[in-house]
N, C-alpha and C. Protein backbone atom coordinates (compact mmCIF):
# COMPACT_ATOMS: atom_id res chain seq x y z
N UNK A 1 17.85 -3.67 -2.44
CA UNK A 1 16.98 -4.25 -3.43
C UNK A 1 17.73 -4.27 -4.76
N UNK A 2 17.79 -5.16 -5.61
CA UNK A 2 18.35 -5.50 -6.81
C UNK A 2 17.54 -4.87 -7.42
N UNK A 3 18.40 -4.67 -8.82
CA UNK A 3 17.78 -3.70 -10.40
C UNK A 3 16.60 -4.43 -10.51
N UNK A 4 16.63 -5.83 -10.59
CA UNK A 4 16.06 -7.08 -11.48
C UNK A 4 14.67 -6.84 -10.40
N UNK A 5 14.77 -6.65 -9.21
CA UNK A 5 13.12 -6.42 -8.53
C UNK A 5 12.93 -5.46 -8.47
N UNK A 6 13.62 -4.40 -9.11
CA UNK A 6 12.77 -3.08 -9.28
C UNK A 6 11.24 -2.94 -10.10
N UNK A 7 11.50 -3.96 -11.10
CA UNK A 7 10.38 -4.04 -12.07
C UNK A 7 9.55 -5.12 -11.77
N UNK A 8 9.70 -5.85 -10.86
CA UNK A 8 8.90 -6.98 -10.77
C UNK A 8 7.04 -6.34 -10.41
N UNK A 9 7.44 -5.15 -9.73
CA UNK A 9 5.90 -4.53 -8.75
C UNK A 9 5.08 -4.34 -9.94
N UNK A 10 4.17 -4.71 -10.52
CA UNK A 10 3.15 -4.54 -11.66
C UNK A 10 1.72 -3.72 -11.01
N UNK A 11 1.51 -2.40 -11.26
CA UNK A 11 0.06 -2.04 -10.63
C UNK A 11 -0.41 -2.38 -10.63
N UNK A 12 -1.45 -2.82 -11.91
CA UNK A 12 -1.77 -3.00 -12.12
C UNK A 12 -2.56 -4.37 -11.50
N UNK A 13 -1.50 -5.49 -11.29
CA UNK A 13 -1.62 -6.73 -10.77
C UNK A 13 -1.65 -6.40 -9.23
N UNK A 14 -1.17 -5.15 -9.02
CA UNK A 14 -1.43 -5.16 -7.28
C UNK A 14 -3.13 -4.30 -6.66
N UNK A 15 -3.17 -3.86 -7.86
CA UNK A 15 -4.76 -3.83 -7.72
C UNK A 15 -5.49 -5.06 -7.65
N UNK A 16 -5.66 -5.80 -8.86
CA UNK A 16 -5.96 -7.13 -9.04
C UNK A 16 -6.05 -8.12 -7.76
N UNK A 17 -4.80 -7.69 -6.67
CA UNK A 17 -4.32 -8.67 -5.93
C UNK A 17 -5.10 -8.20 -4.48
N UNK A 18 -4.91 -6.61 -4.63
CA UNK A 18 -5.33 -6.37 -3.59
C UNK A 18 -7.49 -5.90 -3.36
N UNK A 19 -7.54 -5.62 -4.72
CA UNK A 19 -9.36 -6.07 -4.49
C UNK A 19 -9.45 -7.48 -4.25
N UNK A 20 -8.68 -8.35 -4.91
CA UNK A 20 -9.46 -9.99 -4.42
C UNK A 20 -8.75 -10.14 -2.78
N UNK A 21 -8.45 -9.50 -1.99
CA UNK A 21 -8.12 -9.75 -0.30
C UNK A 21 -8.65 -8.77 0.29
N UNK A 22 -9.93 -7.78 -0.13
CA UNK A 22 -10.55 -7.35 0.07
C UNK A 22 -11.41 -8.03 0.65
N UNK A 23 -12.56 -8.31 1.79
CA UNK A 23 -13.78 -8.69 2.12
C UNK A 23 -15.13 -8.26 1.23
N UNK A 24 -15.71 -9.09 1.08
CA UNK A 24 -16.61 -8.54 0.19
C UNK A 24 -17.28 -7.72 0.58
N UNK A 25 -17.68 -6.83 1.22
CA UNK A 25 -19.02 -5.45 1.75
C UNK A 25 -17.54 -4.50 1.30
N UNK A 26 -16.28 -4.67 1.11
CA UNK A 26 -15.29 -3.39 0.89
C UNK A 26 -15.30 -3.32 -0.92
N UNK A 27 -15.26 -4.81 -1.79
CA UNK A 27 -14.76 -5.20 -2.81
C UNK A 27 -15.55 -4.03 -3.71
N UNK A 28 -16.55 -3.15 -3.39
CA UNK A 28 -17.26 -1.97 -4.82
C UNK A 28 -17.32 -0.61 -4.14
N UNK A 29 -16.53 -0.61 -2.66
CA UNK A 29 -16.07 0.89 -2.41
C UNK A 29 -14.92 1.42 -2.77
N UNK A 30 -13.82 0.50 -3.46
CA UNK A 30 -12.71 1.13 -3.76
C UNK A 30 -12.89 0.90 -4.66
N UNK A 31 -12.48 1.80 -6.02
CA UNK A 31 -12.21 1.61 -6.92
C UNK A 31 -10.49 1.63 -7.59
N UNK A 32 -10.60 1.17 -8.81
CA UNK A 32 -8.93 0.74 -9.22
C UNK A 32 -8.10 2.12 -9.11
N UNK A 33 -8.98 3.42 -9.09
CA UNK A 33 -8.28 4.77 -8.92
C UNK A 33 -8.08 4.86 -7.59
N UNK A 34 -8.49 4.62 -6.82
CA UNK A 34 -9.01 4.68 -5.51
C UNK A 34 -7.71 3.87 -4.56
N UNK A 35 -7.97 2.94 -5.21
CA UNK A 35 -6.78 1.56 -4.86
C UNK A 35 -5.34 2.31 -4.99
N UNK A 36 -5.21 2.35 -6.20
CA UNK A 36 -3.77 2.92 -6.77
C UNK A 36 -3.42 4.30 -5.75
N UNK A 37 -3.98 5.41 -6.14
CA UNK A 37 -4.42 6.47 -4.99
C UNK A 37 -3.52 6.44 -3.60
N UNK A 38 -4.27 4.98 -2.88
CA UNK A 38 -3.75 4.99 -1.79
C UNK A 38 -2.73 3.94 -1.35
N UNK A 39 -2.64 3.28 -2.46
CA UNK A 39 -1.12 2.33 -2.71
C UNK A 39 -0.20 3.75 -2.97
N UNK A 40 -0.36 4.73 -4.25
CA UNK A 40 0.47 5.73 -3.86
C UNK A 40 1.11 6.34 -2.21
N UNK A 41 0.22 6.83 -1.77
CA UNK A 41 -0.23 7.64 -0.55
C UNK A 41 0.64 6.77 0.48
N UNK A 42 0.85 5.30 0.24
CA UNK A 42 1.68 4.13 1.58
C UNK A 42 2.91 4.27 1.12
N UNK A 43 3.05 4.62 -0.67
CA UNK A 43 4.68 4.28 -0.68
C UNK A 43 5.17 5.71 -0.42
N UNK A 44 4.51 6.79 -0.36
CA UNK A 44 4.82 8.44 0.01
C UNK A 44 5.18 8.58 1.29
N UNK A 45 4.25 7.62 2.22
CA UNK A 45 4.88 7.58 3.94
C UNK A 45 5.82 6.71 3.90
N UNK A 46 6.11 5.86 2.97
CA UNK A 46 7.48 4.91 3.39
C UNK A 46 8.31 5.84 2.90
N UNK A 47 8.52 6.73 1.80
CA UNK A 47 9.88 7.43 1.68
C UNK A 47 9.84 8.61 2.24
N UNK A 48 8.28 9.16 3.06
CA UNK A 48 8.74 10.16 4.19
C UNK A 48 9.66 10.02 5.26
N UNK A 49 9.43 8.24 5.65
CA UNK A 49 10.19 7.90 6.51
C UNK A 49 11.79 7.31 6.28
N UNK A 50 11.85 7.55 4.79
CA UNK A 50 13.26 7.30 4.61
C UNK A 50 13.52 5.99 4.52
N UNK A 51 12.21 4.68 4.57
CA UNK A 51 11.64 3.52 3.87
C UNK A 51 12.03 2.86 3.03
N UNK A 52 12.37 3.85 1.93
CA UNK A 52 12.59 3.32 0.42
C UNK A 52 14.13 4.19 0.30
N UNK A 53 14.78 4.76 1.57
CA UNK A 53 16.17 4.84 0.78
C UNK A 53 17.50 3.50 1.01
N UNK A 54 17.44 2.81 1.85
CA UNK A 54 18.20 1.92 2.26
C UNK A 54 18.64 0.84 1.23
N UNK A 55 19.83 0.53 0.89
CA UNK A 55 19.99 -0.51 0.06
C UNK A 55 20.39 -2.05 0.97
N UNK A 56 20.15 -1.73 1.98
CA UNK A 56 21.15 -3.19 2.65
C UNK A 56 19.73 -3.99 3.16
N UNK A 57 19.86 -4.84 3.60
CA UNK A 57 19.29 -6.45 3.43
C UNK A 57 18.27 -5.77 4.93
N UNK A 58 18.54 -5.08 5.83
CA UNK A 58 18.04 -5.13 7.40
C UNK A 58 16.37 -5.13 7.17
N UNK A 59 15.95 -5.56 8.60
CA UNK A 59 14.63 -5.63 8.56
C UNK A 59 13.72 -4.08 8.64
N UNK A 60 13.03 -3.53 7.66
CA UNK A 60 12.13 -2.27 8.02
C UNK A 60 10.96 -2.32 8.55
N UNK A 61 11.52 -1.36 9.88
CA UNK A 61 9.49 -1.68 10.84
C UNK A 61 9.22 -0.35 10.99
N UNK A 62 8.30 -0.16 10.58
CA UNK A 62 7.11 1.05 10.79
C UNK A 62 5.77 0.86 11.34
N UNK A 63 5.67 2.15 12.11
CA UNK A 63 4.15 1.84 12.79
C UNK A 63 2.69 1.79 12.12
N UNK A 64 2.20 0.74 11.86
CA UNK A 64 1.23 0.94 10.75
C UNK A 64 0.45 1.47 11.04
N UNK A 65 -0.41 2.19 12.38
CA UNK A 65 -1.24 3.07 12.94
C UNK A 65 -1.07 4.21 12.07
N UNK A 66 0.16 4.94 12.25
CA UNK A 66 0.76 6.18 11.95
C UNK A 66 0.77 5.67 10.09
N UNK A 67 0.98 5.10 9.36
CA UNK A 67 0.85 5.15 8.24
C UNK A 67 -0.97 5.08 7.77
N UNK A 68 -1.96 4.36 8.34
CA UNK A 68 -3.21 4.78 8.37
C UNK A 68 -4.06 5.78 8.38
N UNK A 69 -3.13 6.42 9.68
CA UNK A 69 -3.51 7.83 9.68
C UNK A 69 -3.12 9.19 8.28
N UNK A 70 -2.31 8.49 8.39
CA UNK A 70 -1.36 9.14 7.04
C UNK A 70 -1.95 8.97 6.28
N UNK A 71 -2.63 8.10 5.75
CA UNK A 71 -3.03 7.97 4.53
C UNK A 71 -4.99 8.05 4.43
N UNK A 72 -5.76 7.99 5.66
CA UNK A 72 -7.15 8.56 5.67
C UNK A 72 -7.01 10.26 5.83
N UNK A 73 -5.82 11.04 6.75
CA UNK A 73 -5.73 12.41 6.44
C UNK A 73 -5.84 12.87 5.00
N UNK A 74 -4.63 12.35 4.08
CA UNK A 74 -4.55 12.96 2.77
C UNK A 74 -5.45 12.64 1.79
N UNK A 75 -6.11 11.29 2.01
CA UNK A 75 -7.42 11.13 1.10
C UNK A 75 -8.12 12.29 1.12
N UNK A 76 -8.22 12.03 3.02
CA UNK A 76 -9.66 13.10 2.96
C UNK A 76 -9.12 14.58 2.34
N UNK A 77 -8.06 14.72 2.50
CA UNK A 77 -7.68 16.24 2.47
C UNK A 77 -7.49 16.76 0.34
N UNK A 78 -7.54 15.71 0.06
CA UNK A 78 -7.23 15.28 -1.27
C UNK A 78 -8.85 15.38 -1.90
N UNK A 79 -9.73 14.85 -1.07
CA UNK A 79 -11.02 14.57 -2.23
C UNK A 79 -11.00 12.97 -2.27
N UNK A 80 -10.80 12.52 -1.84
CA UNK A 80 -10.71 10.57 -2.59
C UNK A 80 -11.53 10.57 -1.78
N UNK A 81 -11.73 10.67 -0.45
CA UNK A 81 -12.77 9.94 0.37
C UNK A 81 -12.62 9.71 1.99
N UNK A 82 -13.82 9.86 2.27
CA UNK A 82 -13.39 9.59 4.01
C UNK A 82 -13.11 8.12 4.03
N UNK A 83 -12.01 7.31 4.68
CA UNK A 83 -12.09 5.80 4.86
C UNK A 83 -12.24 5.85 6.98
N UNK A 84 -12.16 4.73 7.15
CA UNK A 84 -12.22 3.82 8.39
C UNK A 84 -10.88 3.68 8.25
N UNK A 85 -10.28 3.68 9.66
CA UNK A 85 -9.03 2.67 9.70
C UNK A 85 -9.12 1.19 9.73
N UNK A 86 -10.47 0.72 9.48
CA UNK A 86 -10.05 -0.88 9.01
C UNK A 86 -10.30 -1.17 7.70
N UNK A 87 -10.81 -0.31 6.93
CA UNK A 87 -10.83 0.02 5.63
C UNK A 87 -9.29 -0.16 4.73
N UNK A 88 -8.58 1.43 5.45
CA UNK A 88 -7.25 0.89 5.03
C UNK A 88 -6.52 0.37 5.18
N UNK A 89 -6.70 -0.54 6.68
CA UNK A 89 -5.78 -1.77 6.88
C UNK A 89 -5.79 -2.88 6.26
N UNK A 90 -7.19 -2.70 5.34
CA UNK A 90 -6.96 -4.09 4.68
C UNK A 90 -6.65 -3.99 3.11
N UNK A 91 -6.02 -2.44 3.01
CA UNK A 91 -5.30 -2.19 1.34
C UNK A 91 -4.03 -2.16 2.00
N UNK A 92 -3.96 -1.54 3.16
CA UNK A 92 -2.12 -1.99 3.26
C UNK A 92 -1.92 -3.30 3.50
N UNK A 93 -2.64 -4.26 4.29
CA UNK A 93 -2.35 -5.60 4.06
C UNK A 93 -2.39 -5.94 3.12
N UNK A 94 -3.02 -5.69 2.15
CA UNK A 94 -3.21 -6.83 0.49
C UNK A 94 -1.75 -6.11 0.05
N UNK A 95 -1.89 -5.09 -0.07
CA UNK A 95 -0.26 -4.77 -0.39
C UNK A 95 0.64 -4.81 0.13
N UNK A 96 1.27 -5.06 1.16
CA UNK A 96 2.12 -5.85 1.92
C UNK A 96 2.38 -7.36 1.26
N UNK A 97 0.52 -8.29 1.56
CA UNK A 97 0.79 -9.52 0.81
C UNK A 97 0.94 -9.73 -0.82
N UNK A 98 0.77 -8.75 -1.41
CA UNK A 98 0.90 -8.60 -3.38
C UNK A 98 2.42 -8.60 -3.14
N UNK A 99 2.87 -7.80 -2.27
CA UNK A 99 4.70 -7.14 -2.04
C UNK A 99 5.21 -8.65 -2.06
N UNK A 100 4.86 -9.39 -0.74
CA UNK A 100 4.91 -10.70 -0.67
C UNK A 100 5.01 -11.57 -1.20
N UNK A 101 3.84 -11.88 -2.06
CA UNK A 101 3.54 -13.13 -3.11
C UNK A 101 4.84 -12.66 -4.18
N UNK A 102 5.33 -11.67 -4.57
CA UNK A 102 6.22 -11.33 -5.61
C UNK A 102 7.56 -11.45 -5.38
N UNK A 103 7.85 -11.39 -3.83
CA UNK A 103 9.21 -11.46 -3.11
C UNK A 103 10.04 -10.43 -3.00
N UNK A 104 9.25 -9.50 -3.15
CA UNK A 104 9.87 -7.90 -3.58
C UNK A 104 10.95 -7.36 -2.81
N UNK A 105 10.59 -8.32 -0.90
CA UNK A 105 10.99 -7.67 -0.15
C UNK A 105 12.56 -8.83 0.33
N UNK A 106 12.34 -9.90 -0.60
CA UNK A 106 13.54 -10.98 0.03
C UNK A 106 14.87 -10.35 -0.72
């Protein structure tokens, strides 16, 4: 990953991005702490898995089950909240697609 897309990731805007690809019955259970929280909590299992140390171009696949789980354990274990695993599949998808729309990952 280049210097120049280090800064491109804006939270702020990936909140933004990822409540509007929310379904609406989810869009007033998360909140922007809530959001961020567990956008934290996905990029903590990507550099558990050593995710975020690689500098070369190859493709990264991880099991997104096992990052779900990962991340409804430490909520709950944290205080944020019990979720569903289709709950947080659809904050790691919006963030995947926010990652996306920005090109973070080309």
């Amino acid at each position: 990953m280049s210097e120049e897309k280090d800064f491109i990731y804006d939270d702020d805007e990936a909140v933004k991005f990822i409540k509007n690809f929310l379904p609406l019955e989810l869009k007033n259970k998360f909140s922007d702490d809530n959001i961020n929280y567990i956008v934290d909590l996905i990029y903590e299992f990507y550099d558990s898995k050593g995710l975020l140390d690689g500098d070369d171009d190859s493709m990264v696949e991880f099991d997104e089950e096992e990052l779900i789980e990962f991340v409804i354990k430490n909520a709950q274990r944290d205080g944020f909240g019990k979720y569903s695993p289709d709950e947080i599949t659809y904050i790691v998808q919006g963030e995947l697609a926010y990652c996306d729309s920005i090109e973070l990952f080309d």
